[in-house]
Protein backbone atom coordinates (compact mmCIF):
# COMPACT_ATOMS: atom_id res chain seq x y z
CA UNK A 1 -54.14 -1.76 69.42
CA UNK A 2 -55.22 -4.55 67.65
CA UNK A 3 -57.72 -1.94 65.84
CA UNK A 4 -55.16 -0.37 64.35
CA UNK A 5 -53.00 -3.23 62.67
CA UNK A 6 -56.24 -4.14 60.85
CA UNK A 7 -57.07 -0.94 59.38
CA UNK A 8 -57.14 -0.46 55.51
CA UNK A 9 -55.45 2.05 53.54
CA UNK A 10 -57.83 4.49 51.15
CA UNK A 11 -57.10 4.68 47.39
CA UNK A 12 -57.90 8.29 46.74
CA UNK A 13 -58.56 9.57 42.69
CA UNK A 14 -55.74 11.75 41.72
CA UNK A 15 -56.59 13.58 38.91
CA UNK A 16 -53.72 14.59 36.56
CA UNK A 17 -52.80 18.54 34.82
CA UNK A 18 -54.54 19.51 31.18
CA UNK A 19 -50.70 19.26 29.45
CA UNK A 20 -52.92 20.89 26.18
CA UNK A 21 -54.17 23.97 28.97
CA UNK A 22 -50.41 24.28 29.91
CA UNK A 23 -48.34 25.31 27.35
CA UNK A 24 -51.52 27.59 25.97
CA UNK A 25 -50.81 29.45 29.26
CA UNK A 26 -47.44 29.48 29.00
CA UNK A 27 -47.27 30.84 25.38
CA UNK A 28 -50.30 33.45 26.81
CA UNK A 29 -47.56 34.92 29.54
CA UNK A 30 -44.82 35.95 27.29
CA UNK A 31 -45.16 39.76 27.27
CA UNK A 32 -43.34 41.42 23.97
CA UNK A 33 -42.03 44.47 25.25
CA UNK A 34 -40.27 47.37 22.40
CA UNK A 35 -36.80 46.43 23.42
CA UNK A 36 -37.52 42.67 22.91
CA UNK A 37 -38.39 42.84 19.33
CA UNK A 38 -35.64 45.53 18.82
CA UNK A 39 -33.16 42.83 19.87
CA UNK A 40 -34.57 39.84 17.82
CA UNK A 41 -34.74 42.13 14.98
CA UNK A 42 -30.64 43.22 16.12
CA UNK A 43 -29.82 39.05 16.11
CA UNK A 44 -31.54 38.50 12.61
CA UNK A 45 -29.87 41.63 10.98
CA UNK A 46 -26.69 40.36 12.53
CA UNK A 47 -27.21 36.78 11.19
CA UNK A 48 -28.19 37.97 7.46
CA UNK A 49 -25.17 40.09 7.41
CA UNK A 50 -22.71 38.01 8.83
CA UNK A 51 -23.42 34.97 7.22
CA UNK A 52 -22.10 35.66 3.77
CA UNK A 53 -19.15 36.64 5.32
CA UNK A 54 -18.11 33.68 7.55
CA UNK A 55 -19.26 31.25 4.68
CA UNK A 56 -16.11 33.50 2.87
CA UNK A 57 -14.19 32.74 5.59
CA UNK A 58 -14.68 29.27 5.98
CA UNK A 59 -14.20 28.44 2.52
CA UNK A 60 -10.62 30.99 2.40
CA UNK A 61 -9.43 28.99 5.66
CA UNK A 62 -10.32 25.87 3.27
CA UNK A 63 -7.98 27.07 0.00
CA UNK A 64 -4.88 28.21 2.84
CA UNK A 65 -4.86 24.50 3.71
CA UNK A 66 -5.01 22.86 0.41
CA UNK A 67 -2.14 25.92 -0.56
CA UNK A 68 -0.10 25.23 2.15
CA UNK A 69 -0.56 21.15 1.58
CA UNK A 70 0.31 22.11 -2.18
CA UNK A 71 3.56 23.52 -0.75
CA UNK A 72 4.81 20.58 1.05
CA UNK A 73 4.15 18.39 -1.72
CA UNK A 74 6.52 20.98 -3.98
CA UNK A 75 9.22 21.29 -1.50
CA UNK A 76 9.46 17.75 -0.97
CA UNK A 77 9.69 17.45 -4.77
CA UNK A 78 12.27 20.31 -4.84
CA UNK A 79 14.56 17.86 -2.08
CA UNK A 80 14.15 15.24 -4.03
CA UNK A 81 15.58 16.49 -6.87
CA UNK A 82 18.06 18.37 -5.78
CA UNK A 83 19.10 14.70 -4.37
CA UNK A 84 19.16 13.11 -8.01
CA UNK A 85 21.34 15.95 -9.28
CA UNK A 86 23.60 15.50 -6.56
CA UNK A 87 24.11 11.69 -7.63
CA UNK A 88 23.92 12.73 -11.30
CA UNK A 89 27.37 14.68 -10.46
CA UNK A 90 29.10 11.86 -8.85
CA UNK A 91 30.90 9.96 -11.81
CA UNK A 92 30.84 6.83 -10.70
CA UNK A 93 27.33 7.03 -10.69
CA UNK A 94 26.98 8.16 -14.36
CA UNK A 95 29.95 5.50 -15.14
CA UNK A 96 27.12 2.57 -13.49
CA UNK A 97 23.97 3.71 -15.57
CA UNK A 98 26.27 4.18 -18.69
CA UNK A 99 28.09 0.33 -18.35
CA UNK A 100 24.39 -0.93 -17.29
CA UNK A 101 22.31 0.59 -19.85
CA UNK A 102 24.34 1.96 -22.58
CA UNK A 103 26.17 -1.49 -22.61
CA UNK A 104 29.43 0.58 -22.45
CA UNK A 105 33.14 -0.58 -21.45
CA UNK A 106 36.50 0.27 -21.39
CA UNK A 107 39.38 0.05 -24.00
CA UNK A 108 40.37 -3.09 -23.85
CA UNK A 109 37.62 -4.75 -22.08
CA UNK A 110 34.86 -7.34 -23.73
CA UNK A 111 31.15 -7.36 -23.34
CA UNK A 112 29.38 -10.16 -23.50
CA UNK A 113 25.81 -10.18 -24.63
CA UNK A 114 23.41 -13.05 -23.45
CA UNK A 115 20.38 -13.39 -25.47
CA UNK A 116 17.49 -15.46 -24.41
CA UNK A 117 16.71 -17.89 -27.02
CA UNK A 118 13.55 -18.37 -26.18
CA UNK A 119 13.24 -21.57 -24.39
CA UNK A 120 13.80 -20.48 -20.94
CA UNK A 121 9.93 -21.88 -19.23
CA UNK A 122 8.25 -19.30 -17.88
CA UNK A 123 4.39 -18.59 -16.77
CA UNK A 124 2.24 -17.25 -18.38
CA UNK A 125 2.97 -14.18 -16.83
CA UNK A 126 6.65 -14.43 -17.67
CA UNK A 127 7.89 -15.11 -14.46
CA UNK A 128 9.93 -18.18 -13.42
CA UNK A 129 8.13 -20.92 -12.51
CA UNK A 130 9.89 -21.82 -8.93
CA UNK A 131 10.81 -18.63 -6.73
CA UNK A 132 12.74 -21.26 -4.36
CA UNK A 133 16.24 -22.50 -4.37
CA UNK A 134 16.47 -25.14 -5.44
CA UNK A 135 19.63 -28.01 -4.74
CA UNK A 136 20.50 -31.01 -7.03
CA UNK A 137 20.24 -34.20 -6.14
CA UNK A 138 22.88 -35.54 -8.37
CA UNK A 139 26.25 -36.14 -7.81
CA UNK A 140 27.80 -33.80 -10.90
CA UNK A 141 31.23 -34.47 -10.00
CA UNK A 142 31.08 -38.30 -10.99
CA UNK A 143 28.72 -37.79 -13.57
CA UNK A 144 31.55 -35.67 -15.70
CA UNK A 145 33.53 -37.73 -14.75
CA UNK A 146 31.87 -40.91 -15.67
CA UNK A 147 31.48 -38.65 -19.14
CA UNK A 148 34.94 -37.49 -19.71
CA UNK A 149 36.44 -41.48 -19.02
CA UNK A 150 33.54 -42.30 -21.80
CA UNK A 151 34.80 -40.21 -23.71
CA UNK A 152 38.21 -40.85 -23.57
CA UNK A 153 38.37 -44.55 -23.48
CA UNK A 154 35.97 -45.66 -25.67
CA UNK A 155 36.48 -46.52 -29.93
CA UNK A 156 33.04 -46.03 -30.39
CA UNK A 157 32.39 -42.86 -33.09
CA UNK A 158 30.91 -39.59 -31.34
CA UNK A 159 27.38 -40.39 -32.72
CA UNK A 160 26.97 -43.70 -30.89
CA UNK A 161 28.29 -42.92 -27.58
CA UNK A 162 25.34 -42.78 -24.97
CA UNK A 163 25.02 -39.87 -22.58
CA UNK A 164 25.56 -41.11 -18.93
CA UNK A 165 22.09 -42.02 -16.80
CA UNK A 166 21.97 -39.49 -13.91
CA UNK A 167 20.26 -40.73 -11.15
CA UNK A 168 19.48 -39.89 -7.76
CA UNK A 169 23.07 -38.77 -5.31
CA UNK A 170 26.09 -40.53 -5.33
CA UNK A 171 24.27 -43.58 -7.33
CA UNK A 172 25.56 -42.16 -11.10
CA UNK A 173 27.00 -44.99 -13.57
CA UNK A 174 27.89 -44.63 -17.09
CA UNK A 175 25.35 -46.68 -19.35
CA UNK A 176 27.68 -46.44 -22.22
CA UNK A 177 30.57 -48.02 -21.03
CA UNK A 178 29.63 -51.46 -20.27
């Protein structure tokens, strides 16, 4: 027994298929029969003449959609207008776009007209310069007042009288009147 524990294995040579030798016998064995090339010849006809045909196809199934896209596009055009004419026969629709663009009114009614004069600041780009509300820190309600007592009580002429100082909230005093 103790023979056989001891015992080596035997690394035997293996020696591997000609891959070159294999696919030379392979393309040897095909056997072209009558029928055979009748049938390839049957699949390349079929090919030449069909190929012209679905390339027709293809590009007819490719106009239907860009047709039927073309469609959509019009009759969603065609809602859309019949929309506007519907508001175009309201009248107080045409009575809005006439007073807002036309500048039109009623007998007896004044339109007043404000005209930029220029000075408003602006960007560059003409927009305002602060897209925020803003709230005032100053307390306008004893400022005119502090302006309308100055006004009132004072002998000075109109050109000497000094505007009031307007400060920060609930802080304004008149600097003319002292």
């Amino acid at each position: 027994m103790a023979r056989q524990q001891h015992q080596r294995t035997q690394k035997v040579a293996v020696q591997m298929p000609d891959l070159a030798g294999a696919s030379g016998n392979w393309l040897r064995s095909i056997r072209l029969s009558g029928f055979t090339i009748a049938a390839l010849v049957l699949v390349v006809l079929c090919i030449v003449v069909l190929a012209p045909s679905l390339r027709i196809l293809v590009q007819q199934q490719q106009q239907l959609a860009s047709l039927r896209h073309s469609v959509e596009q019009q009759s969603q055009s065609v809602k859309d207008m019949k929309g506007e004419l519907a508001r175009w026969n309201d009248p107080s629709y045409v009575e809005s776009l006439a007073r807002e663009r036309l500048n039109y009114v009623y007998p007896g009614e004044y339109s007043y007209l404000v005209i930029d004069d220029g000075k408003t600041v602006a960007t560059a780009e003409g927009q305002p310069i602060s897209k925020k509300l803003q709230t005032t820190r100053v307390d306008w309600v004893r400022t005119m007042l502090s302006s309308v007592l100055t006004a009132g009580l004072t002998d000075a002429p109109a050109d000497k009288l000094v505007a009031p100082v307007i400060s920060g909230m609930g802080t304004g005093h008149n600097a003319g009147a002292q």
